[in-house]
N, C-alpha and C. Protein backbone atom coordinates (compact mmCIF):
# COMPACT_ATOMS: atom_id res chain seq x y z
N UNK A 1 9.06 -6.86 -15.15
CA UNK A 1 7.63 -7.05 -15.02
C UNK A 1 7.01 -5.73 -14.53
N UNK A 2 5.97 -5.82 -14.66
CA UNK A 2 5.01 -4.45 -14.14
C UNK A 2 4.05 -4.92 -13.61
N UNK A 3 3.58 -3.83 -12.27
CA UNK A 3 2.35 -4.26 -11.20
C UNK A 3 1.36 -3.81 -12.24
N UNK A 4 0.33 -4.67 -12.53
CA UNK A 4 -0.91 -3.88 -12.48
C UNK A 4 -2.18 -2.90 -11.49
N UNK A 5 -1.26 -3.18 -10.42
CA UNK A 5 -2.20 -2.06 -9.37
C UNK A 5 -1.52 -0.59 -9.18
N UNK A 6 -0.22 -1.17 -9.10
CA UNK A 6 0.61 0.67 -9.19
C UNK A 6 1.08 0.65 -10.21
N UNK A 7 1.42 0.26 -11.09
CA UNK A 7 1.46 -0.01 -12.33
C UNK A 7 3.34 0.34 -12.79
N UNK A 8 4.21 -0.14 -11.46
CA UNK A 8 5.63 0.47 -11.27
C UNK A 8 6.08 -0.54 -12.45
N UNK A 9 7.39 -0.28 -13.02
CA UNK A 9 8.19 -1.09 -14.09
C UNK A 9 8.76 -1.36 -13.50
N UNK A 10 9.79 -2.51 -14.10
CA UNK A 10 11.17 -2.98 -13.90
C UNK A 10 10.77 -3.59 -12.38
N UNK A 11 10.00 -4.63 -12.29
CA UNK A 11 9.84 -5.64 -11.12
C UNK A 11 10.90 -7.01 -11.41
N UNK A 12 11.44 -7.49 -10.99
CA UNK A 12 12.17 -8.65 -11.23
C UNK A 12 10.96 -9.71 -11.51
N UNK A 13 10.93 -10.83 -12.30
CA UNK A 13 10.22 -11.92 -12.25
C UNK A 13 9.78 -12.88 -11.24
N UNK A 14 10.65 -12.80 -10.70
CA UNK A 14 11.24 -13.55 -9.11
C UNK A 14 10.42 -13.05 -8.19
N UNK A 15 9.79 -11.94 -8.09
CA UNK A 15 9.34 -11.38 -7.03
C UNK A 15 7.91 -11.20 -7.24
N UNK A 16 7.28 -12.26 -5.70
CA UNK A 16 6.20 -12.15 -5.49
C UNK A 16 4.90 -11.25 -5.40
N UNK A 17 5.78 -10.37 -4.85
CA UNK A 17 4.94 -9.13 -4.49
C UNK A 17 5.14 -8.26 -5.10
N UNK A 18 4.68 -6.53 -5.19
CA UNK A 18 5.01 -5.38 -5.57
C UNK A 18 5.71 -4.55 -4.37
N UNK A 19 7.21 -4.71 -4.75
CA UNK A 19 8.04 -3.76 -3.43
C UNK A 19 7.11 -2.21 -3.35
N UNK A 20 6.76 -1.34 -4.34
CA UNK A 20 5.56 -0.46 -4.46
C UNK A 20 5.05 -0.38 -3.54
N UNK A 21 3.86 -1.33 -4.25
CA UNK A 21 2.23 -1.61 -3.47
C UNK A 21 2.18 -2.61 -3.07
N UNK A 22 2.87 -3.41 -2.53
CA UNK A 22 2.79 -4.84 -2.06
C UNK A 22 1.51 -6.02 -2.28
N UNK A 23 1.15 -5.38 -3.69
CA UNK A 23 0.33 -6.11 -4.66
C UNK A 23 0.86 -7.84 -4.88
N UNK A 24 -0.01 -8.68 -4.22
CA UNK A 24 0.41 -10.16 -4.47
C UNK A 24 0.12 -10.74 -5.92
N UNK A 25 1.33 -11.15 -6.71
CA UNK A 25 1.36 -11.26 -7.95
C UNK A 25 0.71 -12.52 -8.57
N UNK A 26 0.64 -13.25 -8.02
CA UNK A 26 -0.10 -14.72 -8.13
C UNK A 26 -1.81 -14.37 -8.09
N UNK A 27 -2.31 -13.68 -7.07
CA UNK A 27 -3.53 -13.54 -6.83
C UNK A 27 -3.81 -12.36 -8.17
N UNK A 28 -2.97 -11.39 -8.60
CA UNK A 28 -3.20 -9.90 -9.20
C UNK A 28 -3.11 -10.96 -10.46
N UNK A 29 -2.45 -11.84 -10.99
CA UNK A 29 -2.07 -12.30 -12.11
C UNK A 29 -2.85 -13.81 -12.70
N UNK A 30 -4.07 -13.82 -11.51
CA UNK A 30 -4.48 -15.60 -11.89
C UNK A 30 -5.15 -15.41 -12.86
N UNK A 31 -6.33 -14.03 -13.27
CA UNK A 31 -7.08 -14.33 -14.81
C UNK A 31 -6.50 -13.98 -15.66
N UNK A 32 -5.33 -14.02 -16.30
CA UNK A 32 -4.42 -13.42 -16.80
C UNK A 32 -4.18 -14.57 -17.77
N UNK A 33 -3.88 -14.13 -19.32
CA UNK A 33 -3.67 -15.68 -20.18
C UNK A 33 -2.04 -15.52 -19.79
N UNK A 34 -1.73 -16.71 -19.58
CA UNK A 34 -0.08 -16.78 -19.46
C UNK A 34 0.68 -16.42 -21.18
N UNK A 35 1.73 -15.90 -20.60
CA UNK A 35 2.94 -15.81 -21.43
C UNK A 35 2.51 -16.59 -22.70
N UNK A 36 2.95 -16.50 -23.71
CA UNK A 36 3.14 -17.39 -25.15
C UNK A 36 1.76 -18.39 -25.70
N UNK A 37 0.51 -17.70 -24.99
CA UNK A 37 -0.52 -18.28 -25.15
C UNK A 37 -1.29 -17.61 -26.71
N UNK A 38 -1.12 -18.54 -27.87
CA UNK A 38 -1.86 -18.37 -28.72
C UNK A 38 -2.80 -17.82 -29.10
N UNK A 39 -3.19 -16.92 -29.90
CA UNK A 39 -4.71 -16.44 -30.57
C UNK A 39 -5.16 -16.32 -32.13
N UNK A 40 -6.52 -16.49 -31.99
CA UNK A 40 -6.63 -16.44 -33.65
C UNK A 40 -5.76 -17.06 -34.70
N UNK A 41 -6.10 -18.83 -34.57
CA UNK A 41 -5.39 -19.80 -35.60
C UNK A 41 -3.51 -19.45 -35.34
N UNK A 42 -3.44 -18.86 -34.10
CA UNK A 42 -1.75 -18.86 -33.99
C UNK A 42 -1.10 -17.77 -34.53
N UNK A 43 -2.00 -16.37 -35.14
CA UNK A 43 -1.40 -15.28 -35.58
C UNK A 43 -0.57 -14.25 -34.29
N UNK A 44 -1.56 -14.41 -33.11
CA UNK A 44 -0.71 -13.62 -32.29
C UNK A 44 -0.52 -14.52 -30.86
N UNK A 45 0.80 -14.05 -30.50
CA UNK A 45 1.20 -14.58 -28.95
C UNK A 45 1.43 -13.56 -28.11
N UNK A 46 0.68 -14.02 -27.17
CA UNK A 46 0.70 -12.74 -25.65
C UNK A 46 1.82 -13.00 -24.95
N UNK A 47 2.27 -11.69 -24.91
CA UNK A 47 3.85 -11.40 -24.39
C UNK A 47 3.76 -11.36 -23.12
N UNK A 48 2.49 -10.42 -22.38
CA UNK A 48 2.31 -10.24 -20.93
C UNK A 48 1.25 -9.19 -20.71
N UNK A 49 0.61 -8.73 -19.44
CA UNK A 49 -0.36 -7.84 -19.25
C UNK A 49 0.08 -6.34 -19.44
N UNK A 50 -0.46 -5.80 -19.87
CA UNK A 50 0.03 -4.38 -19.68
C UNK A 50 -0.66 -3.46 -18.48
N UNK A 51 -1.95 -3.61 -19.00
CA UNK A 51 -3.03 -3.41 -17.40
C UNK A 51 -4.26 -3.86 -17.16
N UNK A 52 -5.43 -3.77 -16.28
CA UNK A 52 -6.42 -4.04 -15.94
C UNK A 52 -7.38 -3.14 -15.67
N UNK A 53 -8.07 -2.98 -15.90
CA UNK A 53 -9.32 -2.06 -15.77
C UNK A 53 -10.45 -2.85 -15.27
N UNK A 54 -11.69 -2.04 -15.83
CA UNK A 54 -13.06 -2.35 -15.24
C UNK A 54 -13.70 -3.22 -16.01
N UNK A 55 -13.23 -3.10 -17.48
CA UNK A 55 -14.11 -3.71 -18.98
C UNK A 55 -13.22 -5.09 -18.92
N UNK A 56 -11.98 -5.41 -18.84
CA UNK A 56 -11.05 -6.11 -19.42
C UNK A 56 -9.73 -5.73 -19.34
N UNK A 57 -8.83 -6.80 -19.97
CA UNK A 57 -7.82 -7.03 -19.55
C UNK A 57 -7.02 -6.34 -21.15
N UNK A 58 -6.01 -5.31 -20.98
CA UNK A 58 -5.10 -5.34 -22.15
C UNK A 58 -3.48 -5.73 -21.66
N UNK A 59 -3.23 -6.70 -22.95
CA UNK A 59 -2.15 -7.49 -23.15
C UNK A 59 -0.90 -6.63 -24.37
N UNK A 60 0.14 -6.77 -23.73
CA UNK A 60 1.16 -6.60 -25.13
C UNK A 60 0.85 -8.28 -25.52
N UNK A 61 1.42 -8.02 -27.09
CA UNK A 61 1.48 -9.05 -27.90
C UNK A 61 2.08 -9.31 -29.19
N UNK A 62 2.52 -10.33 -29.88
CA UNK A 62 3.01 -10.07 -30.99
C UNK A 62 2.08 -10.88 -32.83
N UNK A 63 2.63 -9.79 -33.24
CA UNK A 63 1.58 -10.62 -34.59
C UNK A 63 2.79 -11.46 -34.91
N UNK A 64 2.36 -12.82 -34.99
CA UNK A 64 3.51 -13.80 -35.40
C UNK A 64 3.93 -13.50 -36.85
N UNK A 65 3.44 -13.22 -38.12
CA UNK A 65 4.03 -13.23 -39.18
C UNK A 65 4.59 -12.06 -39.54
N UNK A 66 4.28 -10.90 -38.70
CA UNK A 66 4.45 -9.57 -39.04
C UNK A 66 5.66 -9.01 -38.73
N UNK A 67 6.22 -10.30 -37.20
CA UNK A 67 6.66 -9.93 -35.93
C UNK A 67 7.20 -8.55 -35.37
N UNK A 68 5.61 -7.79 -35.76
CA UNK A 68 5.30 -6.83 -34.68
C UNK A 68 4.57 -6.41 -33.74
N UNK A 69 4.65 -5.63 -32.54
CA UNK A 69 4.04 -5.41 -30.99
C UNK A 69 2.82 -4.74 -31.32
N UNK A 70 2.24 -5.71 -30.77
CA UNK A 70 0.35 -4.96 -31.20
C UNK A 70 -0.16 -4.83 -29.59
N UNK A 71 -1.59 -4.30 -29.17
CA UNK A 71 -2.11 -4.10 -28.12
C UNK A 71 -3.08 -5.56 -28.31
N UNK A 72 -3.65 -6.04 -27.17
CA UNK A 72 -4.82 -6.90 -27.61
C UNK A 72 -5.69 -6.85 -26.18
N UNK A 73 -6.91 -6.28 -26.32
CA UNK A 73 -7.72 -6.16 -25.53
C UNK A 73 -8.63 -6.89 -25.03
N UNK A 74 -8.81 -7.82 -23.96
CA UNK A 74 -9.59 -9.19 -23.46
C UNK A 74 -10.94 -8.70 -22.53
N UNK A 75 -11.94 -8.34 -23.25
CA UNK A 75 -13.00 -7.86 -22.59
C UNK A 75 -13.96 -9.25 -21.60
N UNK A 76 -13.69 -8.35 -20.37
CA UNK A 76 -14.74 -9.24 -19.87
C UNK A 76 -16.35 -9.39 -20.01
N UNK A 77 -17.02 -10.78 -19.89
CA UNK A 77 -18.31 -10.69 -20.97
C UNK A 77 -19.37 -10.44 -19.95
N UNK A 78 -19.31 -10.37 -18.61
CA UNK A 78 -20.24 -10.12 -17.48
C UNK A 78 -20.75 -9.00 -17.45
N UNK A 79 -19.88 -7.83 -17.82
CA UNK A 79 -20.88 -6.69 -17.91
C UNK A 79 -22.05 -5.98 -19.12
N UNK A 80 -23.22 -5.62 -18.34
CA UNK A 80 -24.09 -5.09 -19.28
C UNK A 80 -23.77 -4.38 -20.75
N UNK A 81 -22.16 -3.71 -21.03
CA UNK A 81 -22.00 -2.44 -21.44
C UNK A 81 -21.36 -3.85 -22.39
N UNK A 82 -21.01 -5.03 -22.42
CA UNK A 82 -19.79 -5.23 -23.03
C UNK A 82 -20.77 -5.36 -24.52
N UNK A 83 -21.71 -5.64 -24.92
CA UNK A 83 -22.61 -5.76 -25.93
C UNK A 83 -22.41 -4.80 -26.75
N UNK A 84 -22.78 -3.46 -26.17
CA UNK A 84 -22.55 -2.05 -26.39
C UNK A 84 -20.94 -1.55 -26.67
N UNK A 85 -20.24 -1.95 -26.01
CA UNK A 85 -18.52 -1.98 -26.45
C UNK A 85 -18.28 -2.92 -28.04
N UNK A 86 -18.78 -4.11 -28.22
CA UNK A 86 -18.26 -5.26 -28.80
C UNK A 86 -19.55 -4.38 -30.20
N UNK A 87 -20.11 -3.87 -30.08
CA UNK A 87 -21.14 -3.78 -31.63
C UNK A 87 -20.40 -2.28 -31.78
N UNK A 88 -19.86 -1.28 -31.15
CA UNK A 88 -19.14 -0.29 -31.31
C UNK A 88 -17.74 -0.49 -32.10
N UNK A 89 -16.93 -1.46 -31.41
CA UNK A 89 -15.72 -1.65 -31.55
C UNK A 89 -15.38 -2.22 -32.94
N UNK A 90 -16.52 -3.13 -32.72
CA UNK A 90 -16.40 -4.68 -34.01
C UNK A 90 -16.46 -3.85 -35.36
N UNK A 91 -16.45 -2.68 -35.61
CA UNK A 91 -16.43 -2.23 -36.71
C UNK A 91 -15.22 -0.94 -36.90
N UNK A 92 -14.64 -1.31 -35.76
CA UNK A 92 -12.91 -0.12 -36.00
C UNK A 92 -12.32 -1.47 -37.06
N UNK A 93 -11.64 -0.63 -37.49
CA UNK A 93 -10.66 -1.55 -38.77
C UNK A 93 -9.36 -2.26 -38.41
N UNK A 94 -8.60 -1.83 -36.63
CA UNK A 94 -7.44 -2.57 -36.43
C UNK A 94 -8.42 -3.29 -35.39
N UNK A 95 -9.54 -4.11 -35.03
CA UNK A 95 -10.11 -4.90 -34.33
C UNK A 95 -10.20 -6.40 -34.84
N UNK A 96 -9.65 -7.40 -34.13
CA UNK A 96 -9.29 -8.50 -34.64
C UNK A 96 -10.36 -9.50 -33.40
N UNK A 97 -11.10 -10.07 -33.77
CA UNK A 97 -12.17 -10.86 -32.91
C UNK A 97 -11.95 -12.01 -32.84
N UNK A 98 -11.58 -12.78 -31.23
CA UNK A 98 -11.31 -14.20 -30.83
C UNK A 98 -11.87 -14.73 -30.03
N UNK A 99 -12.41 -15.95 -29.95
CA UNK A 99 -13.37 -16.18 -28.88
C UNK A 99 -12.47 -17.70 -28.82
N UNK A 100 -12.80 -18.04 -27.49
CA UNK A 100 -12.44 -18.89 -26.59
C UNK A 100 -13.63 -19.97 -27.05
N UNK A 101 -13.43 -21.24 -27.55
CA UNK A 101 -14.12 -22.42 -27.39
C UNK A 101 -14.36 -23.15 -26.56
């Protein structure tokens, strides 16, 4: 596993905290989509976080039919800029758009 605050590798699963940064993993990890959580009609499954920023959350993940490791980026919708991100972005060509019902 990996902290997202110090961002150290190779954490055991088991372990609560970050031996690191003594980052609490439950609290660092609650908006976080869990493990094997579906997107877009079931094409991709989130493997785990990679990191956290200011905009959103990026996830490793896998394209189920492809079965290969893609990035997938979970913007949060509270900020002013994300409008301005999402009419920028929505027109790169590896951008794949999912919304939560």
């Amino acid at each position: 596993m990996r902290c997202l605050n110090c961002h150290k590798d190779g954490i055991a699963k088991s372990e609560t905290s970050c031996p690191e940064c003594g980052a609490y993993f439950p609290l660092l990890l609650r908006e976080m989509l869990p493990a094997g959580t579906l997107l877009c009609n079931d094409t991709y499954r989130i493997h785990s976080p990679l990191d956290q920023g200011g905009f959103g959350i990026i996830y490793r993940a896998v394209h189920i039919a492809l079965d290969s490791v893609v990035a997938i980026k979970e913007f949060y919708h509270f900020h002013n800029e994300y409008n301005v991100l999402h009419n920028r972005l929505s027109k790169h060509k590896n951008l794949v758009t999912a919304q939560v019902r």
